[in-house]
PDB file of N, CA and C in Angstrom:
ATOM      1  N   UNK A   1     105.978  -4.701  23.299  1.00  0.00           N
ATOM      2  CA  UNK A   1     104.676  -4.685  23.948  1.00  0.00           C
ATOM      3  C   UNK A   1     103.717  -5.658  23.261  1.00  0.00           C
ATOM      4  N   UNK A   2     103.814  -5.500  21.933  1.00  0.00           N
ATOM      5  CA  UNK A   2     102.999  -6.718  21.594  1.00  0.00           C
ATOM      6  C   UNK A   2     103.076  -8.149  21.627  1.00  0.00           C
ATOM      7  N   UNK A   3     104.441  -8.197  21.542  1.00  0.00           N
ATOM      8  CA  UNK A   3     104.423  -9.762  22.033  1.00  0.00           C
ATOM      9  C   UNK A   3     104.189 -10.322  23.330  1.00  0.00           C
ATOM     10  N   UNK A   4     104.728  -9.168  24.290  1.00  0.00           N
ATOM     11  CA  UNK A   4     103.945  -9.171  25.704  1.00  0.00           C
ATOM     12  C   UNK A   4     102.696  -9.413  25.877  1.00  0.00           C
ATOM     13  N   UNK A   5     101.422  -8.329  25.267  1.00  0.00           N
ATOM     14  CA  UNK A   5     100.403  -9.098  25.275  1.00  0.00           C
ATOM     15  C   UNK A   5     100.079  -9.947  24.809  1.00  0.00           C
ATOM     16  N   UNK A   6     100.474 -10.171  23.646  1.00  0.00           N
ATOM     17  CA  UNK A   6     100.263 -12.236  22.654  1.00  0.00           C
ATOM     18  C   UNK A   6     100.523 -13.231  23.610  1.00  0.00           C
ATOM     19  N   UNK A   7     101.637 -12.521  24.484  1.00  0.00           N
ATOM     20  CA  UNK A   7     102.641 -13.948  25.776  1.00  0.00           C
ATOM     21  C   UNK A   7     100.725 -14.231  26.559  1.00  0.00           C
ATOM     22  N   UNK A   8     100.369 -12.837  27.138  1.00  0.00           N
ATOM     23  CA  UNK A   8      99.330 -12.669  28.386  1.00  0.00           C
ATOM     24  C   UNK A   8      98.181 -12.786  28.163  1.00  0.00           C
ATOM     25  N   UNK A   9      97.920 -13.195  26.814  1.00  0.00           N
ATOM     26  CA  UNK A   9      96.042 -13.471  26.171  1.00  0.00           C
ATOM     27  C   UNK A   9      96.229 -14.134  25.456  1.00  0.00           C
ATOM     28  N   UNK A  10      96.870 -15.662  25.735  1.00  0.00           N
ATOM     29  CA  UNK A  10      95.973 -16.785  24.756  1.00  0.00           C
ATOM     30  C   UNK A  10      94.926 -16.510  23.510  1.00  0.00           C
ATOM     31  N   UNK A  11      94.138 -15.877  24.623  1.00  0.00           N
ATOM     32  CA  UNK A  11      92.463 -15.734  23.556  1.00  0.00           C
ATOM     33  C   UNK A  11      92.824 -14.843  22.253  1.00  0.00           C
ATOM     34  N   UNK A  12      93.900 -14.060  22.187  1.00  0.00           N
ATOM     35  CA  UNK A  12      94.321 -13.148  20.824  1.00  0.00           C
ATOM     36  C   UNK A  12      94.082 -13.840  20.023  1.00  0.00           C
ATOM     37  N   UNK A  13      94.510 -15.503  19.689  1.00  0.00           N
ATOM     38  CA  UNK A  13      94.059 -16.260  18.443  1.00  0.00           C
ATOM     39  C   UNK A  13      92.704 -16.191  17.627  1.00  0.00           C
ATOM     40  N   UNK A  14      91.567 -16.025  18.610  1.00  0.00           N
ATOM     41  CA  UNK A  14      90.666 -15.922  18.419  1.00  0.00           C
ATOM     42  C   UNK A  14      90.149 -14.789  17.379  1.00  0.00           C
ATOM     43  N   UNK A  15      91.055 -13.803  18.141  1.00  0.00           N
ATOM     44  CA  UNK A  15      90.594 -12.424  17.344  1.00  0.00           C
ATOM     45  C   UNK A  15      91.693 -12.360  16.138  1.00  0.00           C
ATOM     46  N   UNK A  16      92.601 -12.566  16.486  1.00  0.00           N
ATOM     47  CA  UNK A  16      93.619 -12.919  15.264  1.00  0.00           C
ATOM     48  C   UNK A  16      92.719 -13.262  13.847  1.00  0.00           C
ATOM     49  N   UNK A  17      92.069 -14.760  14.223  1.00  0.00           N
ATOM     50  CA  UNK A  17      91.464 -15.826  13.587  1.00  0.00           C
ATOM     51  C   UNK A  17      90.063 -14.778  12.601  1.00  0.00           C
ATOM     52  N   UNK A  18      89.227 -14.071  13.616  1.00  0.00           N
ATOM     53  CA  UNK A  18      88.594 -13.377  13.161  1.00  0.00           C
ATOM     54  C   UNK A  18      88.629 -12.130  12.071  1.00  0.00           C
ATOM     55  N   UNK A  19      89.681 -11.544  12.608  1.00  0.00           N
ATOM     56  CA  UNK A  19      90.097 -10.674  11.930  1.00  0.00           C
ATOM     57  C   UNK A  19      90.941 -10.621  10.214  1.00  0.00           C
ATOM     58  N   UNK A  20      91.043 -11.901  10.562  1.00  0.00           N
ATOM     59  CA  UNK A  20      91.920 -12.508   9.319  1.00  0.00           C
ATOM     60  C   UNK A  20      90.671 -13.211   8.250  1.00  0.00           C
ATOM     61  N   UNK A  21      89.829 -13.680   8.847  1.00  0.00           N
ATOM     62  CA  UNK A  21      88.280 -14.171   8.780  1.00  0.00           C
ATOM     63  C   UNK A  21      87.854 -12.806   7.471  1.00  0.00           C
ATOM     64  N   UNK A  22      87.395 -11.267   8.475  1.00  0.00           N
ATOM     65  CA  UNK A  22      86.469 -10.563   8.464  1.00  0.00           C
ATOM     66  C   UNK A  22      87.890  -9.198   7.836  1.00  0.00           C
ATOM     67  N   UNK A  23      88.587  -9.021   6.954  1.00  0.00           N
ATOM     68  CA  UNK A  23      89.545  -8.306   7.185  1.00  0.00           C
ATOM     69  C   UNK A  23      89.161  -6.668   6.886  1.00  0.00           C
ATOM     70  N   UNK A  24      89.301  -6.016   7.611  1.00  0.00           N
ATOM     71  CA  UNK A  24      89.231  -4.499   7.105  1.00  0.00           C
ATOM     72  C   UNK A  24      89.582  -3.788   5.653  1.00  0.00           C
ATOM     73  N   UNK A  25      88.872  -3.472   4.587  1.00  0.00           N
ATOM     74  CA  UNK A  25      88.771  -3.720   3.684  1.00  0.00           C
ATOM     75  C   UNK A  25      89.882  -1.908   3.300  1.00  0.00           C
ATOM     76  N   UNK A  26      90.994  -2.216   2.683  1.00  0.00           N
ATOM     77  CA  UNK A  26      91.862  -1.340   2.399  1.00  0.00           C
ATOM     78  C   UNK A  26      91.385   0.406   2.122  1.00  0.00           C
ATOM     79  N   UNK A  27      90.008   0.402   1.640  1.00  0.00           N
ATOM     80  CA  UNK A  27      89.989   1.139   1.291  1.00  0.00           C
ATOM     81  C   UNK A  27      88.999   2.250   2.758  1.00  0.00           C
ATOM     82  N   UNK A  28      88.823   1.416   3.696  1.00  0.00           N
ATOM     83  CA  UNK A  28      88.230   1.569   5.053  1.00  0.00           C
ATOM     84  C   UNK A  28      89.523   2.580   5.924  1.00  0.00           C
ATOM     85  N   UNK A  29      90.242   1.657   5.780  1.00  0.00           N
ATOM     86  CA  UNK A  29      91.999   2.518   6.241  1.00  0.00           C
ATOM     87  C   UNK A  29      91.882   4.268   5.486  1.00  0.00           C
ATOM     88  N   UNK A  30      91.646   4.359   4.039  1.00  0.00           N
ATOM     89  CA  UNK A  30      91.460   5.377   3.472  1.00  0.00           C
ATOM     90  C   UNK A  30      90.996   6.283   3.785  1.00  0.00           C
ATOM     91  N   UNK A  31      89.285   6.143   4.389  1.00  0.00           N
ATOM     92  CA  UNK A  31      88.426   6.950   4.591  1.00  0.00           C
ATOM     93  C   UNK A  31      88.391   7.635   6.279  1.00  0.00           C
ATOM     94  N   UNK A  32      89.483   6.470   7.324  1.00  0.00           N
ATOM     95  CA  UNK A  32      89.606   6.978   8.608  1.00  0.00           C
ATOM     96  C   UNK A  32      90.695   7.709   8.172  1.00  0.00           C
ATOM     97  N   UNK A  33      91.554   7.281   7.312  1.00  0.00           N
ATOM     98  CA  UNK A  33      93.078   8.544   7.311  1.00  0.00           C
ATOM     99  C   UNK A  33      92.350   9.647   7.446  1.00  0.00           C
ATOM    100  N   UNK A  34      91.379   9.823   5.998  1.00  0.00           N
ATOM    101  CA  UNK A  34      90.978  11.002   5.490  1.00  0.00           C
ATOM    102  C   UNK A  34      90.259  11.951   6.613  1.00  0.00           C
ATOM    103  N   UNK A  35      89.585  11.123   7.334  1.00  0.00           N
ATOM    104  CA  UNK A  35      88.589  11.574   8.262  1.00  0.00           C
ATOM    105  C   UNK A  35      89.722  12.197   9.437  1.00  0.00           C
ATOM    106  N   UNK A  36      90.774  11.569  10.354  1.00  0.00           N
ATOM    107  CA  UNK A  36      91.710  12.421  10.932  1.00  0.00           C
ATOM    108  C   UNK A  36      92.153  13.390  10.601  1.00  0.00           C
ATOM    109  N   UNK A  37      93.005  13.283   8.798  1.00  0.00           N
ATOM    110  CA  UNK A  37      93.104  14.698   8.262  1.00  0.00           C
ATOM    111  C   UNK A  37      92.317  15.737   7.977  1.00  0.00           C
ATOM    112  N   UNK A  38      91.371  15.439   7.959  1.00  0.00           N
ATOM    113  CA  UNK A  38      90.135  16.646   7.768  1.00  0.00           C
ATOM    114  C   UNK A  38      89.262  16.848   8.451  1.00  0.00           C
ATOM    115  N   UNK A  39      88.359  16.136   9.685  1.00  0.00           N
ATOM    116  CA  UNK A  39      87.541  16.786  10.251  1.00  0.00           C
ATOM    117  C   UNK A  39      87.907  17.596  11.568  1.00  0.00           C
ATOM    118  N   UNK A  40      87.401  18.769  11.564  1.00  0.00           N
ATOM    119  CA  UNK A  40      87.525  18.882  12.741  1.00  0.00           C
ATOM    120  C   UNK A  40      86.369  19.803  13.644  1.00  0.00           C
ATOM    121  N   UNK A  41      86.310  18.896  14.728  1.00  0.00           N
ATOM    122  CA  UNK A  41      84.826  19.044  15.087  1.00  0.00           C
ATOM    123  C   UNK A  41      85.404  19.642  17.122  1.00  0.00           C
ATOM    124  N   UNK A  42      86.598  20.450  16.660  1.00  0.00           N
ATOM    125  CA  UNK A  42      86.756  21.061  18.577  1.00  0.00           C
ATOM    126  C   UNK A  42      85.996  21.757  18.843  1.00  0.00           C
ATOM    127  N   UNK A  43      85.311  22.775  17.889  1.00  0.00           N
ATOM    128  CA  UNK A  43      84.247  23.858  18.114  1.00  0.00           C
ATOM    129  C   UNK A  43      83.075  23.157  18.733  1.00  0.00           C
ATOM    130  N   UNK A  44      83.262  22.334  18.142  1.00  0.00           N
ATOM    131  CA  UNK A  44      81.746  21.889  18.599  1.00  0.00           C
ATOM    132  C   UNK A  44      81.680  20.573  20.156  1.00  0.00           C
ATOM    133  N   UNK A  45      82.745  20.640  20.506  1.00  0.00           N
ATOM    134  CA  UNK A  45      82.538  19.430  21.703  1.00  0.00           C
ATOM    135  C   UNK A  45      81.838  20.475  22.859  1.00  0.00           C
ATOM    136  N   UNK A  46      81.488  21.650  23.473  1.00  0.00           N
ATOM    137  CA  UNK A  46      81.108  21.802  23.962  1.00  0.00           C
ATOM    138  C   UNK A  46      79.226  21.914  23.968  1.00  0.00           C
ATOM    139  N   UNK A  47      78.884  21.586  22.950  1.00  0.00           N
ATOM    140  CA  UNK A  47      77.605  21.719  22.291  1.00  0.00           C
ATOM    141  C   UNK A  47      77.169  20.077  22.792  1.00  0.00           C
ATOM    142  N   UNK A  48      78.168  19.098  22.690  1.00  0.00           N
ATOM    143  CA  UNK A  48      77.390  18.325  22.938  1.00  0.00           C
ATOM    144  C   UNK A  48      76.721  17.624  24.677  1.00  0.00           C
ATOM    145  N   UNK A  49      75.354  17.287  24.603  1.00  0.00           N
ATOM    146  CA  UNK A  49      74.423  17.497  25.441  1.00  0.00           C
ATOM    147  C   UNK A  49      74.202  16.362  25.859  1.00  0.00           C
ATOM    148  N   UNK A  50      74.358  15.094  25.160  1.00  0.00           N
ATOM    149  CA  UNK A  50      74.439  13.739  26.088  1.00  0.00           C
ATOM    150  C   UNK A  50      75.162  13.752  26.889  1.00  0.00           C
ATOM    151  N   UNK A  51      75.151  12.399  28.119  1.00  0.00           N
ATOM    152  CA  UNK A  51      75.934  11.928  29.065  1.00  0.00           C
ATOM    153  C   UNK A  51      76.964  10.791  28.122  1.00  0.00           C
ATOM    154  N   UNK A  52      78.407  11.824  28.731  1.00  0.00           N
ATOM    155  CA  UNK A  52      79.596  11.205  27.226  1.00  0.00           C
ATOM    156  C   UNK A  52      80.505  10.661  28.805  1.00  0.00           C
ATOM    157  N   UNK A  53      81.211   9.635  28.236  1.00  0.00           N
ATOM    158  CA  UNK A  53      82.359   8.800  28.957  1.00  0.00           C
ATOM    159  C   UNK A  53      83.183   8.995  27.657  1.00  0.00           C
ATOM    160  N   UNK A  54      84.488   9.341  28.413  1.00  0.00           N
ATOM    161  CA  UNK A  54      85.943   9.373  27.614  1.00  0.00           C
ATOM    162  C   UNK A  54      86.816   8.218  28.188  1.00  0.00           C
ATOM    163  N   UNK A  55      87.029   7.345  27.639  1.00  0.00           N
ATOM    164  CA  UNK A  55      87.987   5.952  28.275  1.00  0.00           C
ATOM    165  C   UNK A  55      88.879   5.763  27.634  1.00  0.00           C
ATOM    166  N   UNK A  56      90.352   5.661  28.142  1.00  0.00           N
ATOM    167  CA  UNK A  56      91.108   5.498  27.513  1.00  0.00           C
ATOM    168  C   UNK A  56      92.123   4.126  28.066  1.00  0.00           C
ATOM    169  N   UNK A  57      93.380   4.207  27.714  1.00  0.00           N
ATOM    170  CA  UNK A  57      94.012   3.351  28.354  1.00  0.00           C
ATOM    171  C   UNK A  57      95.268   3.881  28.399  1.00  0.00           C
ATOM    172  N   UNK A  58      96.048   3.236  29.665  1.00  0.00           N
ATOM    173  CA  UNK A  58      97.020   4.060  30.042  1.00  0.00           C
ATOM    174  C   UNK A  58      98.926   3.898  29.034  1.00  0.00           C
ATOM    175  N   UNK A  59      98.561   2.816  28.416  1.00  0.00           N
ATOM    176  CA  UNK A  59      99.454   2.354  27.483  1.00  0.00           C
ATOM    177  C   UNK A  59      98.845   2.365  25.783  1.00  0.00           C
ATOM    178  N   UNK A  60      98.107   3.244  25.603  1.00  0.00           N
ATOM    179  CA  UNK A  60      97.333   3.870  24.100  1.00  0.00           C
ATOM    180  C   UNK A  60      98.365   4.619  23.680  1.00  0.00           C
ATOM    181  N   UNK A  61      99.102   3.672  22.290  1.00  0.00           N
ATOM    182  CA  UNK A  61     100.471   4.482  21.856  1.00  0.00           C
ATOM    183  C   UNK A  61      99.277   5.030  20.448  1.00  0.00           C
ATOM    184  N   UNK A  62      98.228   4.993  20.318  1.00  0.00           N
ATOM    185  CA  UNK A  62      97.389   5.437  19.180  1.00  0.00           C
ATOM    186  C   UNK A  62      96.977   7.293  19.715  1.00  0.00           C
ATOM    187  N   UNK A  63      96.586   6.835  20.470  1.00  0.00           N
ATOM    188  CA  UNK A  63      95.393   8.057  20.798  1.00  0.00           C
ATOM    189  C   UNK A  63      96.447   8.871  22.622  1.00  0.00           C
ATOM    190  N   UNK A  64      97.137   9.486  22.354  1.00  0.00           N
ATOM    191  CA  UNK A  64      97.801  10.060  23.459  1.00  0.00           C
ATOM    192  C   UNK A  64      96.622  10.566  24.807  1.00  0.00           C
ATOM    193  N   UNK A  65      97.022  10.532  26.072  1.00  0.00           N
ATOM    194  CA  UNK A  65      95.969  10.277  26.853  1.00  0.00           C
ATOM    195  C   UNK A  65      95.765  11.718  26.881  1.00  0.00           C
ATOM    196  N   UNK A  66      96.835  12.961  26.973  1.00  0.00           N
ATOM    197  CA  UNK A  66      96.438  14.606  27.049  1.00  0.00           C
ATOM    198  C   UNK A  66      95.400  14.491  25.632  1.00  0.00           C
ATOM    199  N   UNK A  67      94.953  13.652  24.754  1.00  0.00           N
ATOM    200  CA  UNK A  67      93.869  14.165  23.716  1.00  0.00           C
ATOM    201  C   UNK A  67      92.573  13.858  24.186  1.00  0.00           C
ATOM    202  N   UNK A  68      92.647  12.291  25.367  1.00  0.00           N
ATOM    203  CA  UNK A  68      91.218  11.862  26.317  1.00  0.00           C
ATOM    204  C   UNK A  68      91.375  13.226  26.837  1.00  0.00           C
ATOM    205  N   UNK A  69      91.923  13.890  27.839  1.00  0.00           N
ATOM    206  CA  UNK A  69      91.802  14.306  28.647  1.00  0.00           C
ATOM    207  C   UNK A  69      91.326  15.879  28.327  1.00  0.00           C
ATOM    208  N   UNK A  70      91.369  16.085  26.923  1.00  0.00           N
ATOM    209  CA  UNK A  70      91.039  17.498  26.255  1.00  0.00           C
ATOM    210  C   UNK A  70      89.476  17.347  25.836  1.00  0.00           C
ATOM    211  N   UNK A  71      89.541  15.889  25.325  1.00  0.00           N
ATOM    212  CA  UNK A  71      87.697  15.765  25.121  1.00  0.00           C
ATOM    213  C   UNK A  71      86.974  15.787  26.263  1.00  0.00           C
ATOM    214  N   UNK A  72      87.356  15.173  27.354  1.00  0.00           N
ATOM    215  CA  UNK A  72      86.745  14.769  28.240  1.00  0.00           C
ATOM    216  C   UNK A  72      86.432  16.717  29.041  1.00  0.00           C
ATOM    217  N   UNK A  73      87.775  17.376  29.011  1.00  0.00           N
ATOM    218  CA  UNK A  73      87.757  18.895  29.509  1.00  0.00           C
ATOM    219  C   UNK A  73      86.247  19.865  28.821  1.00  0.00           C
ATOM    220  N   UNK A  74      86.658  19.372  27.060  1.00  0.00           N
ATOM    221  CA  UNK A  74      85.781  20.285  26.113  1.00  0.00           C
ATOM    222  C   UNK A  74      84.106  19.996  26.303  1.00  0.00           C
ATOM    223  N   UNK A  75      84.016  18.678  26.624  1.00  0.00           N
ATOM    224  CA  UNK A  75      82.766  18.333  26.859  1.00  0.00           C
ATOM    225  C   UNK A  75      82.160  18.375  28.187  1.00  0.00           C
ATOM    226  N   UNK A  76      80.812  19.106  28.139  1.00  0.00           N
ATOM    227  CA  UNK A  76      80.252  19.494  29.190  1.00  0.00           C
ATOM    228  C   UNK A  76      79.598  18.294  30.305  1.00  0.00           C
ATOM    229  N   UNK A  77      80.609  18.388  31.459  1.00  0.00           N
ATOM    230  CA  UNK A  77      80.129  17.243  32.415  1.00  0.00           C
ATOM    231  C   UNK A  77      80.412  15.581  31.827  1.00  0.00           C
ATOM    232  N   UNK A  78      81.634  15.667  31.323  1.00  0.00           N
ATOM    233  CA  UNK A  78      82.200  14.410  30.722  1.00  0.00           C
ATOM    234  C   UNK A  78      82.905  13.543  31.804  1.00  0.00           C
ATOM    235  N   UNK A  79      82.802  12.093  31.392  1.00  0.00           N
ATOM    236  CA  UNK A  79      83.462  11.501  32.323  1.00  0.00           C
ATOM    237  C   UNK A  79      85.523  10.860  31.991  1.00  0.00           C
ATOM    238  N   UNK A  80      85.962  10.819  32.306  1.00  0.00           N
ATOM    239  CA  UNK A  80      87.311  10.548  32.002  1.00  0.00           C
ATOM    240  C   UNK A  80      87.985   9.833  32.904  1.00  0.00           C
ATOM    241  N   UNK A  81      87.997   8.254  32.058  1.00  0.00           N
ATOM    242  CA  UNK A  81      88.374   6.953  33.094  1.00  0.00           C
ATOM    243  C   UNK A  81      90.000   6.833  32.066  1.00  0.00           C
ATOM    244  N   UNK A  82      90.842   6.349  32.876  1.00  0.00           N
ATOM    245  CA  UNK A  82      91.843   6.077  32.550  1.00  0.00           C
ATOM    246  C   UNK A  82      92.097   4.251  33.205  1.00  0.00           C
ATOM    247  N   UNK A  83      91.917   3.421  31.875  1.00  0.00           N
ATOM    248  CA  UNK A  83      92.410   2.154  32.430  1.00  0.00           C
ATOM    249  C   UNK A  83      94.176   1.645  32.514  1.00  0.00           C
ATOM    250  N   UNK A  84      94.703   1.982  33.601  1.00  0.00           N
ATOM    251  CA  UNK A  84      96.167   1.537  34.154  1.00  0.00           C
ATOM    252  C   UNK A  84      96.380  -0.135  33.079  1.00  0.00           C
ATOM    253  N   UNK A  85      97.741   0.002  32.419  1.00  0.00           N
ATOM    254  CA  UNK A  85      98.180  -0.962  31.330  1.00  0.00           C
ATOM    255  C   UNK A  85      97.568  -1.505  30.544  1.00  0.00           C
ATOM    256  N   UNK A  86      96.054  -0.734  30.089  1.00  0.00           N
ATOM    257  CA  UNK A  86      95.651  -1.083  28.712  1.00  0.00           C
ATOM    258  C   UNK A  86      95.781  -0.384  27.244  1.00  0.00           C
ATOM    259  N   UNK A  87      96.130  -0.875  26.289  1.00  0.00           N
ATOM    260  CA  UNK A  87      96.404  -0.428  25.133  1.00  0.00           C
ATOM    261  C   UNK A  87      94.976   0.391  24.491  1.00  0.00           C
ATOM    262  N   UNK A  88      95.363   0.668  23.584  1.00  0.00           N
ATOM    263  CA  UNK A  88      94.055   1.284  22.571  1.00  0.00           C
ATOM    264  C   UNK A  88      93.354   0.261  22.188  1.00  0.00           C
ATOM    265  N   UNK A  89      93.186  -0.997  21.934  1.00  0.00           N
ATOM    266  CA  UNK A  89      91.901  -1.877  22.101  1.00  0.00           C
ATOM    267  C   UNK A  89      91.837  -2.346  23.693  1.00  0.00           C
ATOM    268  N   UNK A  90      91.428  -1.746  24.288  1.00  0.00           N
ATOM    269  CA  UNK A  90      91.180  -1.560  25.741  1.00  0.00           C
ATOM    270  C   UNK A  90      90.557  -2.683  25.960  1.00  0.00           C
ATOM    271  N   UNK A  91      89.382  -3.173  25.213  1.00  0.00           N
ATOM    272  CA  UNK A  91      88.407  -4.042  25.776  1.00  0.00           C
ATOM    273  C   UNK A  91      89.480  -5.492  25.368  1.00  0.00           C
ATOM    274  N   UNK A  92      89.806  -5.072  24.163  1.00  0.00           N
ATOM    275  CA  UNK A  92      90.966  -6.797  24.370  1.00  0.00           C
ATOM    276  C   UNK A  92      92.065  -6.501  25.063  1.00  0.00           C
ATOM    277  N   UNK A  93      93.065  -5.193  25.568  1.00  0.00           N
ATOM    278  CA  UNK A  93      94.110  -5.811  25.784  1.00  0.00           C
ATOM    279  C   UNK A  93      94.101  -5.496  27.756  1.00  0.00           C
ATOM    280  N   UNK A  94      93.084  -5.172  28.249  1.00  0.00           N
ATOM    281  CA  UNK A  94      92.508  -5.441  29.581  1.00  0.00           C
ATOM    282  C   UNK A  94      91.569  -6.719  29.804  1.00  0.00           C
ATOM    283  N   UNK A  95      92.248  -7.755  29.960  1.00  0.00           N
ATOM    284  CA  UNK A  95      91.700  -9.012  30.243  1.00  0.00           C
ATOM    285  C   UNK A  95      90.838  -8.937  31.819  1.00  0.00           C
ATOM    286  N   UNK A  96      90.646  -8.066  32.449  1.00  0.00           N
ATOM    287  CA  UNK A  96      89.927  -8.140  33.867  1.00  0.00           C
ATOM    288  C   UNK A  96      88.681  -7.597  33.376  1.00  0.00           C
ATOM    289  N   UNK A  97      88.018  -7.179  32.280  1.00  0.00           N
ATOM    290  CA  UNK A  97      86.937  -6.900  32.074  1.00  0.00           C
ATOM    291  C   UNK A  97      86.192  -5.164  32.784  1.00  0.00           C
ATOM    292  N   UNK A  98      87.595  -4.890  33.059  1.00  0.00           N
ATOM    293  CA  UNK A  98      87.454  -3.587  33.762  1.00  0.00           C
ATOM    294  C   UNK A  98      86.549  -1.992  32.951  1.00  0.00           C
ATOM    295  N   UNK A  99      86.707  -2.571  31.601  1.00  0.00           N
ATOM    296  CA  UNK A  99      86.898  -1.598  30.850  1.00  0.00           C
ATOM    297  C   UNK A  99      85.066  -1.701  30.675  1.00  0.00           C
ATOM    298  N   UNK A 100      84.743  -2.970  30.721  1.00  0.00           N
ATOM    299  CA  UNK A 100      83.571  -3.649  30.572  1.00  0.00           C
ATOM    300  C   UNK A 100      82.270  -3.321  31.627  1.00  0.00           C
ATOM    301  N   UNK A 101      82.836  -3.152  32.561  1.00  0.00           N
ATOM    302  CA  UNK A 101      82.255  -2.770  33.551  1.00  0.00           C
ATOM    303  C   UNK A 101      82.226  -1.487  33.866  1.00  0.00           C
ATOM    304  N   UNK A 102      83.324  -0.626  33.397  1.00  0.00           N
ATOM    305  CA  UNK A 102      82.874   0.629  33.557  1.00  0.00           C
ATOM    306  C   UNK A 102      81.771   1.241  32.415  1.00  0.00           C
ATOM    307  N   UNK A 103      82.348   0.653  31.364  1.00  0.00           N
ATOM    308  CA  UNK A 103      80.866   0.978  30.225  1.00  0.00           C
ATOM    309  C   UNK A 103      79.782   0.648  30.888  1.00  0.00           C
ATOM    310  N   UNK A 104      79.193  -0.098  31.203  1.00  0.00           N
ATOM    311  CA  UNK A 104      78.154  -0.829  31.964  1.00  0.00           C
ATOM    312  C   UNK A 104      77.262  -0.224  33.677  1.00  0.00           C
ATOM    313  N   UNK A 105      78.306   0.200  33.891  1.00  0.00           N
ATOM    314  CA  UNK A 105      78.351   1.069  35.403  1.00  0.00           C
ATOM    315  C   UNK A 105      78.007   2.769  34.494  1.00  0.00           C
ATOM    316  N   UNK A 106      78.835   3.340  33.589  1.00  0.00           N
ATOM    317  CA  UNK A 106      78.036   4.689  32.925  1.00  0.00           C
ATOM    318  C   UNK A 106      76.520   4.281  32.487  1.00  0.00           C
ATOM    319  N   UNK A 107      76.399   3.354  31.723  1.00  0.00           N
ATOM    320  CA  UNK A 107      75.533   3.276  31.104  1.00  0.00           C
ATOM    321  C   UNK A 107      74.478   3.084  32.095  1.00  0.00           C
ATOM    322  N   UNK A 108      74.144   2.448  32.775  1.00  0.00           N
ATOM    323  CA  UNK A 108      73.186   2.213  33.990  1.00  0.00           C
ATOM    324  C   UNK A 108      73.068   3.279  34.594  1.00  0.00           C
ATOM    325  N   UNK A 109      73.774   3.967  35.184  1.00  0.00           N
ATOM    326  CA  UNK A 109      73.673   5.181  35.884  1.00  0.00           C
ATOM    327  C   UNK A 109      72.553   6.311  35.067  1.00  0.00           C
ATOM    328  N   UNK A 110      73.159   6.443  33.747  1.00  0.00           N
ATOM    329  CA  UNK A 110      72.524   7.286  32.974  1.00  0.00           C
ATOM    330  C   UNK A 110      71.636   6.771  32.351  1.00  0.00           C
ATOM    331  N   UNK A 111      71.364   5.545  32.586  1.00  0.00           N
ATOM    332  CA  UNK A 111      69.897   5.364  31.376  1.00  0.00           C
ATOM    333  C   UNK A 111      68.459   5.343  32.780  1.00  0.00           C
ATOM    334  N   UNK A 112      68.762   5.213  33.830  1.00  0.00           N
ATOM    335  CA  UNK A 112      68.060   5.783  35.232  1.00  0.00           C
ATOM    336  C   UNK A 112      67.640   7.084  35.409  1.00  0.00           C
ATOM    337  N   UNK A 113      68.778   8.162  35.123  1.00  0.00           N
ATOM    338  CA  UNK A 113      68.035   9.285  34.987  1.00  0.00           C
ATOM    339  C   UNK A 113      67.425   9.906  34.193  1.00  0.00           C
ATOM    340  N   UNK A 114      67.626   8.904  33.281  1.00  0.00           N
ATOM    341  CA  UNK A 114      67.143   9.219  31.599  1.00  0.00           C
ATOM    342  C   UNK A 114      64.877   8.662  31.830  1.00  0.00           C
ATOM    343  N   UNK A 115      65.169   7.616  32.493  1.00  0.00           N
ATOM    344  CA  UNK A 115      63.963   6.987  32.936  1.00  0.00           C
ATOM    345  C   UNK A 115      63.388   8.027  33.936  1.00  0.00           C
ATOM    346  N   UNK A 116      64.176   8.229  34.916  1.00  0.00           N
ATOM    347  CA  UNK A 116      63.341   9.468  35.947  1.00  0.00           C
ATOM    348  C   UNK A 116      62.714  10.276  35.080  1.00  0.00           C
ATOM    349  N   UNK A 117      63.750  11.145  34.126  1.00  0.00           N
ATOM    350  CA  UNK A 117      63.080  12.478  33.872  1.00  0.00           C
ATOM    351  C   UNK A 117      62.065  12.473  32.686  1.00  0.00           C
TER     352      UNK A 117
END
């Protein structure tokens, strides 16, 4: 799969380039392990009171989509988009900007009624 997408986005160099640039600093890896192994915050997804979007992608070998689909359940009036053949960096490995536009399409919607009320 990954060389599949390397074949289908040219532009990966870029981020390649960057990333190699700007590198995630080892001990950053540490503190997300730690943070998976230890927090856990299920009690509390129904408490939360913003307007939440859950997006995932339909080829996310990171984040299994039944775990979108449990946040998106636990949280009150959540939204739950599933983007068809994008990986867990959704916004790079969906080159149609789909992922882009749905952020953009929540966000507008809700910052309107946020202005009404």
């Amino acid at each position: 799969m990954c060389l599949e997408f390397a074949e289908n986005n040219p532009s990966i160099e870029r981020f390649v380039s960057t990333y190699c640039e700007y590198p995630t600093p080892v001990q950053v890896f540490g503190f997300h392990s730690n943070v998976f192994l230890t927090l856990d915050t299920y009690e509390r997804l129904p408490d939360i009171k913003a307007p939440t979007l859950v997006i995932t992608g339909s080829k996310d070998l990171i984040i299994p989509f039944e775990n979108s689909k449990l946040l998106a359940y636990r949280i009150p009036d959540a939204e739950l988009v599933m983007i068809e053949n994008a990986g867990h960096g959704l916004f790079i490995s969906d080159p149609t900007d789909k992922a882009v536009n749905i952020v953009l399409g929540f966000l507008q919607r809700h910052s309107k009624s946020r202005v009404d009320n």
